[in-house]
PDB file of N, CA and C in Angstrom:
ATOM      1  N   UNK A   1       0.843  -1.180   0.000  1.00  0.00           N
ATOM      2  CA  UNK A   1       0.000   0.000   0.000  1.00  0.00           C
ATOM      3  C   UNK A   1       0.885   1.238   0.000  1.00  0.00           C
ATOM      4  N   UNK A   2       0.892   2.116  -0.727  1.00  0.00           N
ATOM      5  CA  UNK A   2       1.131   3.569  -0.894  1.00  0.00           C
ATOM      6  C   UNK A   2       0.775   4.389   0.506  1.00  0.00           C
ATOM      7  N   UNK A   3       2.439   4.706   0.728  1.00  0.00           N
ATOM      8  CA  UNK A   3       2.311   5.132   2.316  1.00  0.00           C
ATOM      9  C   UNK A   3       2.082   7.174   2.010  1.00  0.00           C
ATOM     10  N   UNK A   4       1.432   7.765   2.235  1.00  0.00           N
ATOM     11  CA  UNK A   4       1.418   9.254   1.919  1.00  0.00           C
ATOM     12  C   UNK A   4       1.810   9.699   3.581  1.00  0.00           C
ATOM     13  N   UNK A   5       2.468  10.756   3.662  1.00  0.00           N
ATOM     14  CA  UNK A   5       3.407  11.135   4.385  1.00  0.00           C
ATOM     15  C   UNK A   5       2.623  12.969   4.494  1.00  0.00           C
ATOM     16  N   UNK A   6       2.320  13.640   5.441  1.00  0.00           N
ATOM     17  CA  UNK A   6       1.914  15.059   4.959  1.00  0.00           C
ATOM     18  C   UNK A   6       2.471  15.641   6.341  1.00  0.00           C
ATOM     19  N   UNK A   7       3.733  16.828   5.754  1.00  0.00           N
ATOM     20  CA  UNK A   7       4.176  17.305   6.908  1.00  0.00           C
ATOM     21  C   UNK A   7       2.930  18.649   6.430  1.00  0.00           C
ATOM     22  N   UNK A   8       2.698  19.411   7.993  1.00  0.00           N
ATOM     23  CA  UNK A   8       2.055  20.185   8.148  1.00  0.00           C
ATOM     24  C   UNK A   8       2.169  21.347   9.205  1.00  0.00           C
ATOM     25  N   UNK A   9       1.803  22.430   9.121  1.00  0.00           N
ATOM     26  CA  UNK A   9       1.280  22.912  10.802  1.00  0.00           C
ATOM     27  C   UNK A   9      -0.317  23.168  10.951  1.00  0.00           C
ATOM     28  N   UNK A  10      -0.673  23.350  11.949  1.00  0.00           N
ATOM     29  CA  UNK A  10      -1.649  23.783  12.382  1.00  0.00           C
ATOM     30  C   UNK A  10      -2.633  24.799  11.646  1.00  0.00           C
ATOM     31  N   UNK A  11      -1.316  26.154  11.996  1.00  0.00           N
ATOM     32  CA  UNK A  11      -2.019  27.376  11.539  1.00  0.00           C
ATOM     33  C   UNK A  11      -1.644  27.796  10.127  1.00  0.00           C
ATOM     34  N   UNK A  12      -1.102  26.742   9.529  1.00  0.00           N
ATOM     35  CA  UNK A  12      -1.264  26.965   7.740  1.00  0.00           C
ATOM     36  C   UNK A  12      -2.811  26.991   6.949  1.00  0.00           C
ATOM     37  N   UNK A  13      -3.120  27.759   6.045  1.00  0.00           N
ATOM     38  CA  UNK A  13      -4.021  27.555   5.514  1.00  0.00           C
ATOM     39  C   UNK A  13      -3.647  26.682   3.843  1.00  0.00           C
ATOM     40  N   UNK A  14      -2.509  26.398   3.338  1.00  0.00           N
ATOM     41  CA  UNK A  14      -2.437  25.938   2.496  1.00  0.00           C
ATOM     42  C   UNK A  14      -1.986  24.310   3.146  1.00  0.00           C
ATOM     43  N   UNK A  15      -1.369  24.278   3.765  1.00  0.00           N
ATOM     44  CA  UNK A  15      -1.871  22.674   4.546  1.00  0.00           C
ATOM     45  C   UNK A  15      -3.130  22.203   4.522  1.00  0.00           C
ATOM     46  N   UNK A  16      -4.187  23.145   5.533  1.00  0.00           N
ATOM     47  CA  UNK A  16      -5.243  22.330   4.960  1.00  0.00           C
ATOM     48  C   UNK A  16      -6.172  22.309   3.737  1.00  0.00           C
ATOM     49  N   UNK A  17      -5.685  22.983   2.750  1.00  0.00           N
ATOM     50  CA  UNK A  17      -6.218  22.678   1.416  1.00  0.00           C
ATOM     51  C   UNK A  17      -5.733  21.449   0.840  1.00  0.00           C
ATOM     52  N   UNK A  18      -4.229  21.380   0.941  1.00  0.00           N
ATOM     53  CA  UNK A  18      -3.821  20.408   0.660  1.00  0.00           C
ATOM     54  C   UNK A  18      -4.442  18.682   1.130  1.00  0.00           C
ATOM     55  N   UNK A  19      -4.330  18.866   2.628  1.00  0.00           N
ATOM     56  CA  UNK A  19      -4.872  17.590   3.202  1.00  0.00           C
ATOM     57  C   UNK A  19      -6.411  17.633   2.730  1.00  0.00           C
ATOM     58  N   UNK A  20      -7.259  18.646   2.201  1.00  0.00           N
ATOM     59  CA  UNK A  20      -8.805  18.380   2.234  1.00  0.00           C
ATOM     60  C   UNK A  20      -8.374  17.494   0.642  1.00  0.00           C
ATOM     61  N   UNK A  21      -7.438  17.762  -0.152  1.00  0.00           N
ATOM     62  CA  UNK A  21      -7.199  17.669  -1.936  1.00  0.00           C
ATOM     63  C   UNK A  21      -7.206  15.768  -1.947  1.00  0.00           C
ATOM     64  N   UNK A  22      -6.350  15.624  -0.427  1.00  0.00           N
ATOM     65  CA  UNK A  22      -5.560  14.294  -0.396  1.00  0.00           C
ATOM     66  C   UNK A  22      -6.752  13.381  -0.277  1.00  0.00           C
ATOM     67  N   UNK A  23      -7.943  13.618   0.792  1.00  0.00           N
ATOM     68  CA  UNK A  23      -8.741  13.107   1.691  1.00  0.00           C
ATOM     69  C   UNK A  23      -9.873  13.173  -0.019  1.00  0.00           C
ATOM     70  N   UNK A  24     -10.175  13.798  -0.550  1.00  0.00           N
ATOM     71  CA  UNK A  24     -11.334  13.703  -1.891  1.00  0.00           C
ATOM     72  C   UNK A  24     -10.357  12.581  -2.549  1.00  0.00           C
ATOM     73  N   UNK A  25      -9.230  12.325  -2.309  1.00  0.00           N
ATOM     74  CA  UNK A  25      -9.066  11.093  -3.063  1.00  0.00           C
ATOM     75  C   UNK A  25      -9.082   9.699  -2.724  1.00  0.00           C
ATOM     76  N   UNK A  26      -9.575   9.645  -1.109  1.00  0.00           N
ATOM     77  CA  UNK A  26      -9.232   8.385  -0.817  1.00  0.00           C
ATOM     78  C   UNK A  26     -10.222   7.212  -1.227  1.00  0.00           C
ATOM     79  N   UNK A  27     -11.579   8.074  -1.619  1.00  0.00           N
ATOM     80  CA  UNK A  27     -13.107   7.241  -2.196  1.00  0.00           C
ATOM     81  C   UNK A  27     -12.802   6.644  -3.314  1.00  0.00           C
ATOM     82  N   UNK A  28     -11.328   6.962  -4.385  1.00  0.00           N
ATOM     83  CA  UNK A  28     -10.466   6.435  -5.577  1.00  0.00           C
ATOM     84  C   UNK A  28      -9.739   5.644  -5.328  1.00  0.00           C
ATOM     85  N   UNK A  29      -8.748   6.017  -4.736  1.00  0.00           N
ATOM     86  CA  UNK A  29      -7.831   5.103  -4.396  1.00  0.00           C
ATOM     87  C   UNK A  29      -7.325   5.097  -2.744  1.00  0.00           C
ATOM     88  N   UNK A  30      -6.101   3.376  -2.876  1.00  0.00           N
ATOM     89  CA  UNK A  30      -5.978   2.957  -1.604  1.00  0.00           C
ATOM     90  C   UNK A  30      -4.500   3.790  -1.183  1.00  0.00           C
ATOM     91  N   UNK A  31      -4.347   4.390  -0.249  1.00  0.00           N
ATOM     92  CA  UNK A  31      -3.315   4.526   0.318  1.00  0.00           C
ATOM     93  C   UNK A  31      -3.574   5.234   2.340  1.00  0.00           C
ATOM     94  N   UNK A  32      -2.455   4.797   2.577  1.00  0.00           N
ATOM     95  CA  UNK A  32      -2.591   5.021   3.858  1.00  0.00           C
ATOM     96  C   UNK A  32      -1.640   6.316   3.917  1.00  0.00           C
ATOM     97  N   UNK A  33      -2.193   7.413   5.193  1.00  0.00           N
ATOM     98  CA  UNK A  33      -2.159   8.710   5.342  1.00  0.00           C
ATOM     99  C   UNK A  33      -1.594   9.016   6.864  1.00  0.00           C
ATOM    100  N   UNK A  34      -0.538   9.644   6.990  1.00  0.00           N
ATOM    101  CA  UNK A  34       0.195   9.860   8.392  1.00  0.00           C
ATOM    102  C   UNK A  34      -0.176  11.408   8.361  1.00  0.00           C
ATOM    103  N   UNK A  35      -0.263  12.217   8.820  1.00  0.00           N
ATOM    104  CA  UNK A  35      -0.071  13.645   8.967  1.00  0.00           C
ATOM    105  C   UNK A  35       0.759  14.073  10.304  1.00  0.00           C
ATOM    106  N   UNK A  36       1.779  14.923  10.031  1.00  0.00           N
ATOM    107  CA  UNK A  36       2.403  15.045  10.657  1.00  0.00           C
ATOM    108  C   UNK A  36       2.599  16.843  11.205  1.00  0.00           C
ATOM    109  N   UNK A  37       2.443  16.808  12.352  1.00  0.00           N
ATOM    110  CA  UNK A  37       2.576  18.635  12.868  1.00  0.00           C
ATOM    111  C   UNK A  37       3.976  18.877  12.726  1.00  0.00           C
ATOM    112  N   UNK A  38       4.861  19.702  12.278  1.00  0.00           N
ATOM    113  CA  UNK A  38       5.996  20.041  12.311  1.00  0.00           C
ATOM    114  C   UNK A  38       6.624  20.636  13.264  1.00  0.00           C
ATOM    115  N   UNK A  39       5.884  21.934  13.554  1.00  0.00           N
ATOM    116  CA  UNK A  39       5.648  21.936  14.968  1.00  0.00           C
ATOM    117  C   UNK A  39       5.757  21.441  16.402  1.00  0.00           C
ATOM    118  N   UNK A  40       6.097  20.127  16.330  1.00  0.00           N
ATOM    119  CA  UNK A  40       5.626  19.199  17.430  1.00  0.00           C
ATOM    120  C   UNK A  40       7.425  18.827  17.655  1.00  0.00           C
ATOM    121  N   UNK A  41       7.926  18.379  16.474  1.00  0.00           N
ATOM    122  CA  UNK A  41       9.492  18.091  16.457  1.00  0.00           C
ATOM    123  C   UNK A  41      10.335  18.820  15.737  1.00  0.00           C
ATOM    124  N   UNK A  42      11.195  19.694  16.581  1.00  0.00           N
ATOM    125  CA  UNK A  42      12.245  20.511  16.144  1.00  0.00           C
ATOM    126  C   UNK A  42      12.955  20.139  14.955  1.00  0.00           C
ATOM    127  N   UNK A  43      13.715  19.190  14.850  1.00  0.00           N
ATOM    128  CA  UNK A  43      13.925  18.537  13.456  1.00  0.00           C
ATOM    129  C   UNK A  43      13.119  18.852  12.582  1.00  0.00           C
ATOM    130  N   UNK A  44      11.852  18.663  12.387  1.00  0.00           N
ATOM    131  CA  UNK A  44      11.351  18.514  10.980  1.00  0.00           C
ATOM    132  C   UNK A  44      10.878  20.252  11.000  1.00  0.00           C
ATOM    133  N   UNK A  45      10.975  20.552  12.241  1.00  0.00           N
ATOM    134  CA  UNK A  45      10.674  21.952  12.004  1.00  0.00           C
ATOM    135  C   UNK A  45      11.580  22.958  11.447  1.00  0.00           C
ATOM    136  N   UNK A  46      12.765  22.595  11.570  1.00  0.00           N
ATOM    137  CA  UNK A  46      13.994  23.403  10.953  1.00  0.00           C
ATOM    138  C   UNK A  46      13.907  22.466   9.633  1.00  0.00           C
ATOM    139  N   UNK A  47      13.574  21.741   9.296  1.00  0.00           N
ATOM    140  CA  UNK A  47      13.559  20.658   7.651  1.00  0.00           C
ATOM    141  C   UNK A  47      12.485  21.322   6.867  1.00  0.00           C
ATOM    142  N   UNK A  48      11.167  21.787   7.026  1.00  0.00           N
ATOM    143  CA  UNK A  48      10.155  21.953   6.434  1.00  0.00           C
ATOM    144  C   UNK A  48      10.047  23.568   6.645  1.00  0.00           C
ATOM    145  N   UNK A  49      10.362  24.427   7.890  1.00  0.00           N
ATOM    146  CA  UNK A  49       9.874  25.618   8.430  1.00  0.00           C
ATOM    147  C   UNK A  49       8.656  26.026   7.280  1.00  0.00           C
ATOM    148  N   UNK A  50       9.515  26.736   6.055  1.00  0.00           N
ATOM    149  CA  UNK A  50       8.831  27.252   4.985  1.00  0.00           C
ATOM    150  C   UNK A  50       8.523  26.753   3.887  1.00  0.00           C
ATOM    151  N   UNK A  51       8.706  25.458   3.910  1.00  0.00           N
ATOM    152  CA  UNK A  51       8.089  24.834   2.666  1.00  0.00           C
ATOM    153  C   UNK A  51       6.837  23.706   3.231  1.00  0.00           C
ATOM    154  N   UNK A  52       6.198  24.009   4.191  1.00  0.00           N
ATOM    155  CA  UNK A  52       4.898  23.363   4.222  1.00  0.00           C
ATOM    156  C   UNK A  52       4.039  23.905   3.333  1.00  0.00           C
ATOM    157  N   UNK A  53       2.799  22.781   3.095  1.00  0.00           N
ATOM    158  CA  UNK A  53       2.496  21.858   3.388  1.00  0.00           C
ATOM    159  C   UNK A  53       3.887  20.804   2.417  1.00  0.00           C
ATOM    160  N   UNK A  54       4.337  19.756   2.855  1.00  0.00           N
ATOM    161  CA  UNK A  54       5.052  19.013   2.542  1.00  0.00           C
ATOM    162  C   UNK A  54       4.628  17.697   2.146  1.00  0.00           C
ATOM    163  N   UNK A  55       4.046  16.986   1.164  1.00  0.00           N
ATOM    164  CA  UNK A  55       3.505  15.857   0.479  1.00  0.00           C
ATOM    165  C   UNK A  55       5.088  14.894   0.496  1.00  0.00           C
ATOM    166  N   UNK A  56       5.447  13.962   1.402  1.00  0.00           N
ATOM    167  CA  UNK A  56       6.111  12.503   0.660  1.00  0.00           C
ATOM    168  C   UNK A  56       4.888  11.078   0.076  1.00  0.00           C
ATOM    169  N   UNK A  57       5.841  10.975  -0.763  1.00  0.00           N
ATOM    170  CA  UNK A  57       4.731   8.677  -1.174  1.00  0.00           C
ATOM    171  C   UNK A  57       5.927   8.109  -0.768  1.00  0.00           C
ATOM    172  N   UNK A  58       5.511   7.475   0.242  1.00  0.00           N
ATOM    173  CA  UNK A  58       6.384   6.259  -0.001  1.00  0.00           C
ATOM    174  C   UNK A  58       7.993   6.613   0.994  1.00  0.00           C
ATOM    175  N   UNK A  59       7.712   7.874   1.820  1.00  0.00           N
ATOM    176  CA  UNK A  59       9.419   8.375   2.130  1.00  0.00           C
ATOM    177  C   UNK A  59      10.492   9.170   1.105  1.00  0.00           C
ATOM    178  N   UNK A  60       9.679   9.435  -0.093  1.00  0.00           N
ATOM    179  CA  UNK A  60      10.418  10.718  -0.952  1.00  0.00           C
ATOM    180  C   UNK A  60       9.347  11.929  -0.880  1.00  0.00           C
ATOM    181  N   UNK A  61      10.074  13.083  -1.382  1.00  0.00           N
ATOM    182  CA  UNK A  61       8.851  14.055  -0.746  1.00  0.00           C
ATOM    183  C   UNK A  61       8.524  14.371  -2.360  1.00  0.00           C
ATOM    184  N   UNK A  62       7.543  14.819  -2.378  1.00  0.00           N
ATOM    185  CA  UNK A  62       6.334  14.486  -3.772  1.00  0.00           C
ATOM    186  C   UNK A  62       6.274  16.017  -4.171  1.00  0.00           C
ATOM    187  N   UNK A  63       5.978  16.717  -3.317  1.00  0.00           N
ATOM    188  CA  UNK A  63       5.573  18.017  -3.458  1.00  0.00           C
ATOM    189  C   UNK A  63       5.532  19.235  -2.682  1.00  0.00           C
ATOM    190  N   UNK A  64       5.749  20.589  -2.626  1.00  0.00           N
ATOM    191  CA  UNK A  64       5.720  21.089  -1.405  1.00  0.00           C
ATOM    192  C   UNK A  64       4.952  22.228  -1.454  1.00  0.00           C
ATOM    193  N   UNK A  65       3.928  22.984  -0.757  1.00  0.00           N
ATOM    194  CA  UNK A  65       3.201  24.439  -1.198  1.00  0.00           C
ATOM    195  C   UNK A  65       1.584  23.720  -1.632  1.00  0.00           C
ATOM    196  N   UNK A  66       2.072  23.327  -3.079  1.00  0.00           N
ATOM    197  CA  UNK A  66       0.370  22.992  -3.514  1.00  0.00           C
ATOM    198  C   UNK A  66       0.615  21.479  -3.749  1.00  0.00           C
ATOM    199  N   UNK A  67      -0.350  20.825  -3.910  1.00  0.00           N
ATOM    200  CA  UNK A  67      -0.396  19.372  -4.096  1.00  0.00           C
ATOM    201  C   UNK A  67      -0.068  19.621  -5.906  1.00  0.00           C
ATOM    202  N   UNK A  68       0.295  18.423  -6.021  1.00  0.00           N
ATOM    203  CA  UNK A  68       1.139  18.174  -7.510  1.00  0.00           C
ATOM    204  C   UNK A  68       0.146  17.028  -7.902  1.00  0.00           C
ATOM    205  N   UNK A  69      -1.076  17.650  -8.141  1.00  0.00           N
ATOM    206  CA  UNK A  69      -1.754  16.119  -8.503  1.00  0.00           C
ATOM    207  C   UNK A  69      -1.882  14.848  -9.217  1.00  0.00           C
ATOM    208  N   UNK A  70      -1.470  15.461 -10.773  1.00  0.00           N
ATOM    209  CA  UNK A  70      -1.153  14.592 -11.049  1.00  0.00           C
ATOM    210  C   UNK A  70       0.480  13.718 -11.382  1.00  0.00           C
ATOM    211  N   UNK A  71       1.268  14.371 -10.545  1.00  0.00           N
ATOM    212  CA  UNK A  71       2.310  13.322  -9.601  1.00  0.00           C
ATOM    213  C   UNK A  71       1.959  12.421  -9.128  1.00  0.00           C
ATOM    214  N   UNK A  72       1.107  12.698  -7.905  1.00  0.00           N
ATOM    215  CA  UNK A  72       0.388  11.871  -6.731  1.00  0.00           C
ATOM    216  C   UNK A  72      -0.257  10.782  -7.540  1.00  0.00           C
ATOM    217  N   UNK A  73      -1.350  11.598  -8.651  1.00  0.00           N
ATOM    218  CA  UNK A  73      -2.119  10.033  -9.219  1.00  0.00           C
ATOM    219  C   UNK A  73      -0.986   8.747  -9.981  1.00  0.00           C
ATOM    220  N   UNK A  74       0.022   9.547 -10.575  1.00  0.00           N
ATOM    221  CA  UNK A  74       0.546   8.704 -11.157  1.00  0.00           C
ATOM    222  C   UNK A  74       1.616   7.658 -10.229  1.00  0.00           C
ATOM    223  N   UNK A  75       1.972   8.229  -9.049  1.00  0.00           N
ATOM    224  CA  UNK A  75       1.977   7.009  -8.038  1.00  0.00           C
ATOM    225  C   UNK A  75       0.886   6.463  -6.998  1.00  0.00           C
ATOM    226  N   UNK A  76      -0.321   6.929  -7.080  1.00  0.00           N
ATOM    227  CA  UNK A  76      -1.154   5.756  -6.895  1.00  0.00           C
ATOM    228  C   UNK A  76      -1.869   5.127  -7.654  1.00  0.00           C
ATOM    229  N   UNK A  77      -1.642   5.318  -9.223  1.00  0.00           N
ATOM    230  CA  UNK A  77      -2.348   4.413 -10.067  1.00  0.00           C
ATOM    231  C   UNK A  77      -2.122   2.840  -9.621  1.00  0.00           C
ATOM    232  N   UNK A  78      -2.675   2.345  -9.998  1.00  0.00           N
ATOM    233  CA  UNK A  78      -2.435   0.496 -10.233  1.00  0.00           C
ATOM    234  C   UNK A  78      -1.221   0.231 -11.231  1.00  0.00           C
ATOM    235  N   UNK A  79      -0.453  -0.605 -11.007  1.00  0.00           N
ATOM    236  CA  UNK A  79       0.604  -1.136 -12.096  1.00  0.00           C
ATOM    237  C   UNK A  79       0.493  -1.488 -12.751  1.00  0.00           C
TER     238      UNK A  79
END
């Protein structure tokens, strides 16, 4: 299964556009969804500061700012 990875904060508003973009796709396809506050761990907070919202598949990062959609579909298509 297609692991999706979404670094985030809180008080972003393009985070949660992003995560609402991710979530209209899950009624399509299968993948499992971590969301992560950046916020929460210093590390990823000095890694991401200004490039949230942060999209990885799989442990590579996919996209950063706006969702890259059809990136995303073309790694969760079927093989």
């Amino acid at each position: 299964m297609t692991e999706l990875t979404l670094y985030h904060r809180e008080s972003c508003g393009l985070c949660h556009d992003m995560l609402a973009e991710i979530m209209a796709l899950k009624s399509r396809y299968t993948f499992a969804l971590t969301v992560v506050d950046i916020d929460e761990d210093p590390e990823l907070q000095a890694r991401f500061n200004v490039k949230v919202p942060v999209l990885a598949v799989d442990g590579d990062i996919l996209c950063c700012h706006f969702l890259d959609r059809k990136a995303l579909l073309d790694q969760l298509a079927p093989a």
